[in-house]
C-alpha atoms as a PDB file:
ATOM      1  CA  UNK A   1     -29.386   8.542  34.632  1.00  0.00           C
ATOM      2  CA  UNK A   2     -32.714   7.038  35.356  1.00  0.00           C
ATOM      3  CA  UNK A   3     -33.157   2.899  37.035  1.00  0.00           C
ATOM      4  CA  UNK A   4     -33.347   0.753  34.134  1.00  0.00           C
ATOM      5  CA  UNK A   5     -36.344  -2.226  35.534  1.00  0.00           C
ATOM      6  CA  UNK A   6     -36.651  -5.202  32.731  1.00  0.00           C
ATOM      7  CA  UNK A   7     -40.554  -6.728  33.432  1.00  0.00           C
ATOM      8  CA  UNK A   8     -40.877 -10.116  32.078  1.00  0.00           C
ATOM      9  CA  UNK A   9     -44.143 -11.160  31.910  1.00  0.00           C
ATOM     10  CA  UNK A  10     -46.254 -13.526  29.623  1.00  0.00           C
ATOM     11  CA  UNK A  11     -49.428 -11.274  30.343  1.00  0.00           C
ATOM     12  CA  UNK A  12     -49.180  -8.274  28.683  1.00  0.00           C
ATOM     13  CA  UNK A  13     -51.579  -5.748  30.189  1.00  0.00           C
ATOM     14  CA  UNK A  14     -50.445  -6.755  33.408  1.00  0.00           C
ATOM     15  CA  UNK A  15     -46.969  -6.221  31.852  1.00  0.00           C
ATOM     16  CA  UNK A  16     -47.748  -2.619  30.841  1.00  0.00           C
ATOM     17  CA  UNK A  17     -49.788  -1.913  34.068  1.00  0.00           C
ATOM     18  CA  UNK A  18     -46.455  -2.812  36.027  1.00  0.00           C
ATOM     19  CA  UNK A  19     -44.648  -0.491  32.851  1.00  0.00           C
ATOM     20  CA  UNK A  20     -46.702   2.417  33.884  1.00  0.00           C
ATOM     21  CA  UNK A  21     -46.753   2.336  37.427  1.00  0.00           C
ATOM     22  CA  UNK A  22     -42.872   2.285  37.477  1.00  0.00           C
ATOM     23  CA  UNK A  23     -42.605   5.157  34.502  1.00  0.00           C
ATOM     24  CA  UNK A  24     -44.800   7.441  36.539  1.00  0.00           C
ATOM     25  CA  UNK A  25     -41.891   6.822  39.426  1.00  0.00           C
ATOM     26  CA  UNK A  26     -39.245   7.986  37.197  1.00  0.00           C
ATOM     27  CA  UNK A  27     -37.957   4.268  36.057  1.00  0.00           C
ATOM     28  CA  UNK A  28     -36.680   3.397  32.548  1.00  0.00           C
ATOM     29  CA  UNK A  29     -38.327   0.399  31.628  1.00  0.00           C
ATOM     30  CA  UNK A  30     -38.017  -2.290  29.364  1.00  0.00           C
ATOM     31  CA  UNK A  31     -41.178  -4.989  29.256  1.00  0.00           C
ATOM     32  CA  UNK A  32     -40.534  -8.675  27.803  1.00  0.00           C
ATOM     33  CA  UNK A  33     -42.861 -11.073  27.070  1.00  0.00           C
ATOM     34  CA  UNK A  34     -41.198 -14.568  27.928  1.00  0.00           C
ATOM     35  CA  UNK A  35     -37.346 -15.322  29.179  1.00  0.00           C
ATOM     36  CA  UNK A  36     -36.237 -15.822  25.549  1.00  0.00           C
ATOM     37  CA  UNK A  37     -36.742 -12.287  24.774  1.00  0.00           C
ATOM     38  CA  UNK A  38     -35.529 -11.029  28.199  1.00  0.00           C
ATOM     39  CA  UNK A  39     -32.177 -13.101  27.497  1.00  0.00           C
ATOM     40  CA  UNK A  40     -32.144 -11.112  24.198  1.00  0.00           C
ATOM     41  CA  UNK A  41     -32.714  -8.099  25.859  1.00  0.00           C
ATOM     42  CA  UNK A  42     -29.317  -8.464  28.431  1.00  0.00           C
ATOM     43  CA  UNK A  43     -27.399 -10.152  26.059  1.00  0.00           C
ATOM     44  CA  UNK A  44     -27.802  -5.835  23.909  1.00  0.00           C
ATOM     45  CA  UNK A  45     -28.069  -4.129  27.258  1.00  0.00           C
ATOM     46  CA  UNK A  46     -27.594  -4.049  30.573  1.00  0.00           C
ATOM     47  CA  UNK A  47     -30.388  -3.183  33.681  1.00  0.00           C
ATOM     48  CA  UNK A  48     -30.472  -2.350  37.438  1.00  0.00           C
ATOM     49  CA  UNK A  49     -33.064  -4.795  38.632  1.00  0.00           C
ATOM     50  CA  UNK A  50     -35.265  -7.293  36.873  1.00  0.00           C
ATOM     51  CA  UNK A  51     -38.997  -8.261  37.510  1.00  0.00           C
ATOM     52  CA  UNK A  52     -39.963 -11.749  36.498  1.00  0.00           C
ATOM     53  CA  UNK A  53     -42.962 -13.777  36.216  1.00  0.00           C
ATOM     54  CA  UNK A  54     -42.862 -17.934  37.518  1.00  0.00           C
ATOM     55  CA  UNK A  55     -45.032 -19.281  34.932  1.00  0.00           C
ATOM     56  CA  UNK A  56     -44.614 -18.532  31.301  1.00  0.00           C
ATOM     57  CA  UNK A  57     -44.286 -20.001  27.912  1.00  0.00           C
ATOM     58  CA  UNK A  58     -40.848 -21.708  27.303  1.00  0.00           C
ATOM     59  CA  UNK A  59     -38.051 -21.125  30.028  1.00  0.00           C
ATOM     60  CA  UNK A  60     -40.268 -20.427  33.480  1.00  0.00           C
ATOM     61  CA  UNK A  61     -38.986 -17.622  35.640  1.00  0.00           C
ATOM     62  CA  UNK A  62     -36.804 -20.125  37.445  1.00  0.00           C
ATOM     63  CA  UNK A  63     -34.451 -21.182  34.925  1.00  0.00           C
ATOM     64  CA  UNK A  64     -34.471 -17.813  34.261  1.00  0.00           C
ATOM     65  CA  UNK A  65     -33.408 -16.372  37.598  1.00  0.00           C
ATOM     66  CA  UNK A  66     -30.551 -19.279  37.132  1.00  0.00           C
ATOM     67  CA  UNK A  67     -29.651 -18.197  33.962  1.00  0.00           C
ATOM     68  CA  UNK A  68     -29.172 -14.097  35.143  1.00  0.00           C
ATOM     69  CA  UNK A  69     -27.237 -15.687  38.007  1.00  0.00           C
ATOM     70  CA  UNK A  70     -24.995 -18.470  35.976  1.00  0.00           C
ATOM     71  CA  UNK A  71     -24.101 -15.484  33.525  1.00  0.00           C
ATOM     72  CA  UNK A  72     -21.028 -13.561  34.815  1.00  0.00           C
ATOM     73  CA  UNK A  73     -22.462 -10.057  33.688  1.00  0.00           C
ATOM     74  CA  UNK A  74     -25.978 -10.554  34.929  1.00  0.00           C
ATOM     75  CA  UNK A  75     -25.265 -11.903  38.580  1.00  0.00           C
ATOM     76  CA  UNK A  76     -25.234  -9.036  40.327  1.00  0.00           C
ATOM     77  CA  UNK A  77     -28.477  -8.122  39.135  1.00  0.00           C
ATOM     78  CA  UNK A  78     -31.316  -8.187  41.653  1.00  0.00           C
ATOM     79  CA  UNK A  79     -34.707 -10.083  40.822  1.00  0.00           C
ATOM     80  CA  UNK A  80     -38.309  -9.487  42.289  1.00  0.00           C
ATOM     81  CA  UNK A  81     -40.241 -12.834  41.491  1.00  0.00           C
ATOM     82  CA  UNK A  82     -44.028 -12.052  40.918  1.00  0.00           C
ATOM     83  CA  UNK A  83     -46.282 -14.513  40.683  1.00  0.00           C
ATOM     84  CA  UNK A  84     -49.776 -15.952  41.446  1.00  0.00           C
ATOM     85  CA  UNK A  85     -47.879 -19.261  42.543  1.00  0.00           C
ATOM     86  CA  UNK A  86     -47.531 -18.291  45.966  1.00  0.00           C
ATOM     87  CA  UNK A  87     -47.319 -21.455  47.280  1.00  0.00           C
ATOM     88  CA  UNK A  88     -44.136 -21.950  49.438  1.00  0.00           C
ATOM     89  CA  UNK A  89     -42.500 -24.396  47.834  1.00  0.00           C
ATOM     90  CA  UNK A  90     -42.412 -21.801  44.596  1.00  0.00           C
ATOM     91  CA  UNK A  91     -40.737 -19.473  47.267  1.00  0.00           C
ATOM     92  CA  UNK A  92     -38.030 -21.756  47.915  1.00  0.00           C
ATOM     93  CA  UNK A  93     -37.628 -22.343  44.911  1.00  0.00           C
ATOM     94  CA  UNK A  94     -37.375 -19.081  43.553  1.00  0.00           C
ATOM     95  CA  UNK A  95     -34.792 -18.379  46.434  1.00  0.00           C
ATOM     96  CA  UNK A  96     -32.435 -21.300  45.716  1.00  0.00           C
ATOM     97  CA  UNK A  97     -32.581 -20.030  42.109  1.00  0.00           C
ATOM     98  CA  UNK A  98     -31.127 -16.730  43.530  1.00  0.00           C
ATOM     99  CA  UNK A  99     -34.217 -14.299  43.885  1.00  0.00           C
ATOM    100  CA  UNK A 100     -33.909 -11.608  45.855  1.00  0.00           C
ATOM    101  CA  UNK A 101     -37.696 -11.180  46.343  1.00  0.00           C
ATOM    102  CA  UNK A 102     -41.072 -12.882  46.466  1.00  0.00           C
ATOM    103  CA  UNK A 103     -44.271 -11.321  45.506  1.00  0.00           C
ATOM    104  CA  UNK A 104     -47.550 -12.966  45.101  1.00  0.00           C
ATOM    105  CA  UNK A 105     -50.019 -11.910  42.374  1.00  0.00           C
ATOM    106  CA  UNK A 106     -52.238 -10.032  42.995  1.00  0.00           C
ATOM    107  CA  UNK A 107     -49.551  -7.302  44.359  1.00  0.00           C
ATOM    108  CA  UNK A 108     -49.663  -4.100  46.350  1.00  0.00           C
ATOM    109  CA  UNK A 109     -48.612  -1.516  44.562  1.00  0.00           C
ATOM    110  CA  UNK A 110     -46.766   0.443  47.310  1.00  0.00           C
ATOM    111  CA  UNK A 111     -44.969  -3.207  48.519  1.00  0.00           C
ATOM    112  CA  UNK A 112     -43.678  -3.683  44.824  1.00  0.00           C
ATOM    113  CA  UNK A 113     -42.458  -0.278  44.985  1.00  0.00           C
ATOM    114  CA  UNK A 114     -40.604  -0.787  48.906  1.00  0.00           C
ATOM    115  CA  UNK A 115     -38.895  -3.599  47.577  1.00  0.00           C
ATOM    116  CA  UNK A 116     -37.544  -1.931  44.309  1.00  0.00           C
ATOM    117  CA  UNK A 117     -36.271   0.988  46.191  1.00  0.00           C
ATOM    118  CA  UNK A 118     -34.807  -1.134  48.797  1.00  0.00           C
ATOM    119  CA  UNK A 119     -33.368  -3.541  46.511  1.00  0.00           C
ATOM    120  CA  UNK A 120     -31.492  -0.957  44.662  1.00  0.00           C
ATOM    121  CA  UNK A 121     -30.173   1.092  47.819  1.00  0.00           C
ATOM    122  CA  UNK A 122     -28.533  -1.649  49.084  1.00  0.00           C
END
């Protein structure tokens, strides 16, 4: 059975680019568009690792990351944070939240990829 990788992100070609790029690795991928839909998503389903954007529409990726950790199903669930908010107080705040990594916008391809496979070896 393939990785299942949820993308949330409020841009959605860069959404799909991220879709693509982990498809052509052999991931099963789900894309949503803000944290609402993502909550919709795990509250059906279940994934292996979850890509969120900082800055969206609604709920930002930081009360989302709190939300996957506050929920008893979801907090095992490890998180990439990608954003163009690189700044580090958005890192520090994406680790207190309970991220598991931090990658600016725009991202290597290859680095995304190293921290996916090492995030769910471990």
């Amino acid at each position: 059975m393939a990785v299942h990788i949820l993308i949330v992100e409020d841009t959605k070609s860069l959404g799909e680019s991220i879709a693509d790029l982990l498809r052509m690795e052999g991931f099963d991928v789900s894309l949503a568009i803000n944290a609402e839909e993502a909550i919709s998503f795990l509250s059906r389903g279940s994934t292996d690792l979850i890509i969120t954007d900082l800055v969206m529409p609604g709920m930002n990726g930081i009360g989302f990351i709190k939300y996957v950790r506050s929920a008893e199903k979801h907090k095992h669930i490890p998180i990439i944070l990608l954003t163009a908010q690189t700044g580090p107080e958005n890192r520090l705040a994406g680790e207190s939240a309970g991220s598991n990594a931090f990658l600016g916008k725009p991202f290597d391809e290859d680095e995304l990829l190293e921290i996916i496979h090492r995030l769910i070896i471990r």
